[in-house]
N, C-alpha and C. Protein backbone atom coordinates (compact mmCIF):
# COMPACT_ATOMS: atom_id res chain seq x y z
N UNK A 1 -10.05 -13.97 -0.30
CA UNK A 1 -10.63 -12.69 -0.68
C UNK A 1 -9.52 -11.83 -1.28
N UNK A 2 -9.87 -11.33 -2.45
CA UNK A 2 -8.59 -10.58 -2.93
C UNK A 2 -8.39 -9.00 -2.15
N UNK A 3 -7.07 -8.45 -2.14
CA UNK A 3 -7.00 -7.18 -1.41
C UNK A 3 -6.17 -6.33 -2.69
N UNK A 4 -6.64 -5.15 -1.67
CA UNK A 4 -5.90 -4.21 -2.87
C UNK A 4 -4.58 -3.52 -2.17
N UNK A 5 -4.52 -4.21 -1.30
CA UNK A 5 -3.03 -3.60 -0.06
C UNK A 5 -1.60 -4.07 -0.83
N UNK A 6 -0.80 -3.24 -0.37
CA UNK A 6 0.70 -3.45 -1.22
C UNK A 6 1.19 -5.06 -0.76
N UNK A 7 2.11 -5.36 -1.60
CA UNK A 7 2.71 -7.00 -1.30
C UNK A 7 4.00 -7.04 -0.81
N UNK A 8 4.69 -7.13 0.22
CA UNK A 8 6.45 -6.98 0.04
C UNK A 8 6.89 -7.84 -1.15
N UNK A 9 8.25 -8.02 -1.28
CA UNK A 9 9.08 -8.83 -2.51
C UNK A 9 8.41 -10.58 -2.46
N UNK A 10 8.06 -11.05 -0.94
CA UNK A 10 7.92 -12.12 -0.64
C UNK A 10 6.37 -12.37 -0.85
N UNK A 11 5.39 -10.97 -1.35
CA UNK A 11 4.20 -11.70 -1.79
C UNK A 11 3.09 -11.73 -0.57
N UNK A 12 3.80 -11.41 0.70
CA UNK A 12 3.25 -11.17 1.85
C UNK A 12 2.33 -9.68 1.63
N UNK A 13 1.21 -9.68 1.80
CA UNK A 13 0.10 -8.59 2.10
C UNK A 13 0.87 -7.55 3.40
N UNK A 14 1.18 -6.20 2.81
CA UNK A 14 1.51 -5.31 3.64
C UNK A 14 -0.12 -4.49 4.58
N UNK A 15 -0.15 -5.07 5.60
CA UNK A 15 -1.40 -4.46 6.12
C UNK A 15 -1.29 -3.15 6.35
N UNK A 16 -2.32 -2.37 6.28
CA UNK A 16 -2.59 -0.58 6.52
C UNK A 16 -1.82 -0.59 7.66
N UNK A 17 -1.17 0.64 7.55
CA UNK A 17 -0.28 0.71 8.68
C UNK A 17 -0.47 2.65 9.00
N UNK A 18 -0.04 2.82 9.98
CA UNK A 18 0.12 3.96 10.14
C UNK A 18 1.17 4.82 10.51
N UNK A 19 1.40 6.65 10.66
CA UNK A 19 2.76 6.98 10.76
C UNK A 19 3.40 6.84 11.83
N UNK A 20 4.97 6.46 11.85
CA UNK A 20 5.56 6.38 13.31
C UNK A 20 5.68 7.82 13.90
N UNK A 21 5.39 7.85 15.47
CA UNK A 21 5.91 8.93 15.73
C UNK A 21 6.92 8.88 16.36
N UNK A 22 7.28 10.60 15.58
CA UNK A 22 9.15 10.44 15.65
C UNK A 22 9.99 9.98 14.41
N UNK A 23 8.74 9.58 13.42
CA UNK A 23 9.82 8.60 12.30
C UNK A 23 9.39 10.18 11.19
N UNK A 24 9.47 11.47 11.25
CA UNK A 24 9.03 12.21 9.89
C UNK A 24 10.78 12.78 9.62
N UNK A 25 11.39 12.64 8.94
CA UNK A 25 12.71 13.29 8.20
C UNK A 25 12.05 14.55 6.74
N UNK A 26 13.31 14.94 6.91
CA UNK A 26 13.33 15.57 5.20
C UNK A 26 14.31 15.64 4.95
N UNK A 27 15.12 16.04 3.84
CA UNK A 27 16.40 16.14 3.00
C UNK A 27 16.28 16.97 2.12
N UNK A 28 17.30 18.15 2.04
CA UNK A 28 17.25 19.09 1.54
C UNK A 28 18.10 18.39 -0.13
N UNK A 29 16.83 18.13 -1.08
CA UNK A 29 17.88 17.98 -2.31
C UNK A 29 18.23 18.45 -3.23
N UNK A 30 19.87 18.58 -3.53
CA UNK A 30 20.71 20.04 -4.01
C UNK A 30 21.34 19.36 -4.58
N UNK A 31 22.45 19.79 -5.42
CA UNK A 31 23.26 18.91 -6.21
C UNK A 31 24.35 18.29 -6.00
N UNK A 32 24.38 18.35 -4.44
CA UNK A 32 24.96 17.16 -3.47
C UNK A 32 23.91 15.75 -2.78
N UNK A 33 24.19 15.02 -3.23
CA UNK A 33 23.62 13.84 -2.79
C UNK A 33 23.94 13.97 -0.69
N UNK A 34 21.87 14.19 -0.53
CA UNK A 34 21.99 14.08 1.06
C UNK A 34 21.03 13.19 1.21
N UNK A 35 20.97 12.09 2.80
CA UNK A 35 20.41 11.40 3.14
C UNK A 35 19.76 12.08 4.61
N UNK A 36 18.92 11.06 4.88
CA UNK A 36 18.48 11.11 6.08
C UNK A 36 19.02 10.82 7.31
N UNK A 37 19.69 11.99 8.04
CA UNK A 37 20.19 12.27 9.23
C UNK A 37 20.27 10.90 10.69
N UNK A 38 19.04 10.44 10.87
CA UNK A 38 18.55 9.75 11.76
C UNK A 38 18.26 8.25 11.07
N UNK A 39 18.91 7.05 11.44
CA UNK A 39 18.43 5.75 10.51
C UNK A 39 16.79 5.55 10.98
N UNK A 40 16.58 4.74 10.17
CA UNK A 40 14.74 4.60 10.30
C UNK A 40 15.10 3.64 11.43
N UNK A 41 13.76 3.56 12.24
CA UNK A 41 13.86 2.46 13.42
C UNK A 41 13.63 1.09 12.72
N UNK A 42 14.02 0.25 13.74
CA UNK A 42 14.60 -1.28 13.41
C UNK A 42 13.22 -1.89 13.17
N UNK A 43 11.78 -1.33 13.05
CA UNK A 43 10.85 -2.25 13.17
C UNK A 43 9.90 -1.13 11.88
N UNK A 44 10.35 -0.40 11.29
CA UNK A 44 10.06 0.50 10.05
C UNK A 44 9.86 -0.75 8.82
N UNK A 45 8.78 -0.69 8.15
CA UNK A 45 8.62 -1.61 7.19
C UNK A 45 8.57 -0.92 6.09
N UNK A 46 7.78 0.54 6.10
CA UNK A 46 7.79 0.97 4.89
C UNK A 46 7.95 2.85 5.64
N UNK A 47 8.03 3.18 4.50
CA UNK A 47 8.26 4.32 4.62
C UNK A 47 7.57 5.04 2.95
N UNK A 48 6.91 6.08 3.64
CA UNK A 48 6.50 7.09 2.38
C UNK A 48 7.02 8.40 2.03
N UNK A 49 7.58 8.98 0.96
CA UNK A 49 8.14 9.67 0.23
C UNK A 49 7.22 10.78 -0.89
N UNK A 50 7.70 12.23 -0.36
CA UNK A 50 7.03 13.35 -1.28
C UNK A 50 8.50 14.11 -1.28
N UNK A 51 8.43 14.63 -2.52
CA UNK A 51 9.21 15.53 -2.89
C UNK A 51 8.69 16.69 -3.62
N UNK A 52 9.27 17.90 -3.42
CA UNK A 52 9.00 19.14 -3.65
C UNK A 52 9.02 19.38 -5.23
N UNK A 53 9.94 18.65 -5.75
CA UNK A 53 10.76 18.92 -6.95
C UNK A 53 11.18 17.89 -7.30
N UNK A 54 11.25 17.57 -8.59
CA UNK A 54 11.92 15.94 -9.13
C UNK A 54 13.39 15.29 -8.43
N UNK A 55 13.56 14.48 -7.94
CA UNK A 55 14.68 13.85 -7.56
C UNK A 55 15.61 12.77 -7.61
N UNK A 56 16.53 11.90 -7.84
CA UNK A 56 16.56 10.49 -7.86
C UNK A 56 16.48 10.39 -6.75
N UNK A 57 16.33 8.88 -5.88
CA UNK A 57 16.79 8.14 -4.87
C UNK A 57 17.36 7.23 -4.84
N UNK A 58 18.00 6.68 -3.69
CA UNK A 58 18.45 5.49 -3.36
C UNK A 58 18.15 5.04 -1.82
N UNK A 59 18.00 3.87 -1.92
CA UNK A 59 17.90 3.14 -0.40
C UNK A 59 18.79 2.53 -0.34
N UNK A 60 19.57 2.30 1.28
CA UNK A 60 20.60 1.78 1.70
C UNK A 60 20.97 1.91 2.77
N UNK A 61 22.13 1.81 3.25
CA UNK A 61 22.48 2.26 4.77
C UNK A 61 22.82 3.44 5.51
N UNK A 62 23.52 3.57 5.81
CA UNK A 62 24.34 5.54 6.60
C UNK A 62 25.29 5.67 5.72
N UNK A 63 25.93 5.19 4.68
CA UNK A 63 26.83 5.54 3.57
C UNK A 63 26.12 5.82 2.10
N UNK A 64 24.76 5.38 2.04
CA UNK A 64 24.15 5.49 0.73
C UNK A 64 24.26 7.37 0.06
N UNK A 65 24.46 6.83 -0.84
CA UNK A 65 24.59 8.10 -1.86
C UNK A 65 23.31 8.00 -3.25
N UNK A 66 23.29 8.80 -3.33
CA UNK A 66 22.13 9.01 -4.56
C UNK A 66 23.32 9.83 -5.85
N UNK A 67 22.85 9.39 -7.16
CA UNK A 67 23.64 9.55 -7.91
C UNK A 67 22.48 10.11 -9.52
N UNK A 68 22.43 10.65 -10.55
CA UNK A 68 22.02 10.69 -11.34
C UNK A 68 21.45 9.12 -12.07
N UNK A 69 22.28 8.33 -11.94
CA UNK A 69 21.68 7.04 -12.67
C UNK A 69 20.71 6.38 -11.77
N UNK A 70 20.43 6.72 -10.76
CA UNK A 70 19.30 6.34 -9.63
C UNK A 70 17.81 6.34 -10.00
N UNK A 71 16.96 5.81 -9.28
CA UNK A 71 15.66 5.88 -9.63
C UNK A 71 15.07 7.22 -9.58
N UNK A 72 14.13 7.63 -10.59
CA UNK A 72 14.05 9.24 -10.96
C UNK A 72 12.61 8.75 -9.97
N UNK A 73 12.46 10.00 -9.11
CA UNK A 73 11.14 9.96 -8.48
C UNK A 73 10.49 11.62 -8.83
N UNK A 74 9.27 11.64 -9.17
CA UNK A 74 8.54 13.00 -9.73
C UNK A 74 8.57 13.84 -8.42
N UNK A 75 8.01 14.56 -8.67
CA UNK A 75 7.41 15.81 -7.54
C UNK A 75 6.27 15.62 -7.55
N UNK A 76 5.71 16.38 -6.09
CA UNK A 76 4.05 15.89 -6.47
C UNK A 76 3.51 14.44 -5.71
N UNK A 77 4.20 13.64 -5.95
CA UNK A 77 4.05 12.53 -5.78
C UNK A 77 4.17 11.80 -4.33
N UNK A 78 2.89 11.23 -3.97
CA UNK A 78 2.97 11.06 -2.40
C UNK A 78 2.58 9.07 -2.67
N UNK A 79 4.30 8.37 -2.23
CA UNK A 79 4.40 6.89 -2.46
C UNK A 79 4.84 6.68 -1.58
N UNK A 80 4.24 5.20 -1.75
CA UNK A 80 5.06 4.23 -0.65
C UNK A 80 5.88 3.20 -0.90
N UNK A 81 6.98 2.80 0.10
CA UNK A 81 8.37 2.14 -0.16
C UNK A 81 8.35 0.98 0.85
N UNK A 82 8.84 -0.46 0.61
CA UNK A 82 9.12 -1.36 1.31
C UNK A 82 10.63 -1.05 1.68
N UNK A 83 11.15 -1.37 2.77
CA UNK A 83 12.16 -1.09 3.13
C UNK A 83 13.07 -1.88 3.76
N UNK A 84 12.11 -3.62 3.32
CA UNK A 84 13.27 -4.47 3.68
C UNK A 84 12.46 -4.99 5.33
N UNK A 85 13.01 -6.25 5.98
CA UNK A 85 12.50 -6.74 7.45
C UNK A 85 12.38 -8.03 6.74
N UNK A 86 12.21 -8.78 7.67
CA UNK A 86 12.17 -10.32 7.59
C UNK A 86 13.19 -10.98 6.92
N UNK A 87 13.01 -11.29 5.61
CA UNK A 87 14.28 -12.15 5.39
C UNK A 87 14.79 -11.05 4.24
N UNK A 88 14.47 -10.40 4.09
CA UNK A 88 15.03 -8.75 3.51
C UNK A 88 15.90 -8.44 3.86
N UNK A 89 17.02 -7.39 3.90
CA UNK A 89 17.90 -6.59 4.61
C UNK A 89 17.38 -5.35 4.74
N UNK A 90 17.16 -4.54 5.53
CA UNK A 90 16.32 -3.61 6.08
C UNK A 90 17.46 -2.12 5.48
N UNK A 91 16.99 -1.69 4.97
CA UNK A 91 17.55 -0.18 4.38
C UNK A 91 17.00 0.69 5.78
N UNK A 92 17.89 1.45 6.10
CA UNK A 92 18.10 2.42 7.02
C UNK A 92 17.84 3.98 6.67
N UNK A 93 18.41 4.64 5.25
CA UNK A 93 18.14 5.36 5.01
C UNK A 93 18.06 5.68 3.37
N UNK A 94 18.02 7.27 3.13
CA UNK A 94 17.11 7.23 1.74
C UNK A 94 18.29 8.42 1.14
N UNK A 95 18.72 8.19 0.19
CA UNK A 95 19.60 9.55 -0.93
C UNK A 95 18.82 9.86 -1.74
N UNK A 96 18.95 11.22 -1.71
CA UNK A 96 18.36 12.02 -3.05
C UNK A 96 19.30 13.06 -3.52
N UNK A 97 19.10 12.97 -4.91
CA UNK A 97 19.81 13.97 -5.60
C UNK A 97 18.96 15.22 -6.14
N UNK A 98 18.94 16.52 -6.39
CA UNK A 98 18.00 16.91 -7.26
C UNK A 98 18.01 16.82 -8.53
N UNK A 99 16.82 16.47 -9.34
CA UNK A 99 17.09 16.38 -10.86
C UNK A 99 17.74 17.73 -11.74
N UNK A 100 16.93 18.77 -11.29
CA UNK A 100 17.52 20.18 -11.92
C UNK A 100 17.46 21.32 -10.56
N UNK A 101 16.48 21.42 -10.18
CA UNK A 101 16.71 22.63 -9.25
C UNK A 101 16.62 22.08 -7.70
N UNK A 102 17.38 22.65 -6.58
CA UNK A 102 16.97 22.52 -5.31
C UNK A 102 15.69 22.29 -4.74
N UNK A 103 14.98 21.24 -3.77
CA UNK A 103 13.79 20.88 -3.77
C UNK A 103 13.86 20.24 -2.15
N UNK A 104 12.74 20.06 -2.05
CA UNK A 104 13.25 19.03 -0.23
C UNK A 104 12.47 17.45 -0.56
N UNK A 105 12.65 16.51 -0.07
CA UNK A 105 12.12 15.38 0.05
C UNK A 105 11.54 15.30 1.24
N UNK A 106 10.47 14.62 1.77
CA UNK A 106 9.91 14.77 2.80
C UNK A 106 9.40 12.76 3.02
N UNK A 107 10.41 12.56 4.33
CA UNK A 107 10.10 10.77 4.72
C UNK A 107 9.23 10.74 5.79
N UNK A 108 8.61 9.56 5.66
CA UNK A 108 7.21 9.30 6.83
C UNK A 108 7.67 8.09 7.15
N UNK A 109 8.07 7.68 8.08
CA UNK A 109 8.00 6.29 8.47
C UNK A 109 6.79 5.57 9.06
N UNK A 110 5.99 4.28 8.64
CA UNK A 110 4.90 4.07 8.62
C UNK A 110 5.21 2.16 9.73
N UNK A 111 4.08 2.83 10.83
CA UNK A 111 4.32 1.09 11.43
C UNK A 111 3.07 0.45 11.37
């Protein structure tokens, strides 16, 4: 039966999931590259992302930085992110830069 649910990299059907509690962050993004304070928990598969104001990101670990050449993510925009598990390497946390003006990013961690 075909689905219309997201796929990880491996093609595997991401089933509806819902938010962790305890897993909501934000990041204030300014024209210092900031991440998320708290790493996502070890069993976080995806995580969803809104921002106030245009931003890049990056996924990675407790050192990740977000940089201008990064993936441009809109404002407005309420998506969802694989974040790695199984034979993946599991990203921990999220950088954002702001594109032009100060804005917040707002993370949902989803189990």
């Amino acid at each position: 039966m075909p689905t219309l649910l997201p796929t990880d990299v491996d093609e595997n059907v991401i089933p509806a999931v819902r938010l962790r509690p305890g897993g909501a962050h934000g990041i204030a993004a300014t024209i210092t590259s900031a991440r998320n304070a708290a790493a996502f928990n070890a069993d976080t598969r995806v995580v969803s992302l809104y921002a106030t104001g245009p931003v890049y990101i990056r996924f990675g670990d407790s050192g990740v930085t977000a940089t201008a050449s990064d993936h441009y993510f809109p404002a407005g925009v309420y998506y969802d992110f694989a974040v790695g598990g199984g034979r993946v390497k599991q990203h921990t946390h999220v950088a954002a830069l702001r594109v032009s003006a100060d804005c917040a990013l707002y993370i949902s961690e989803k189990e």
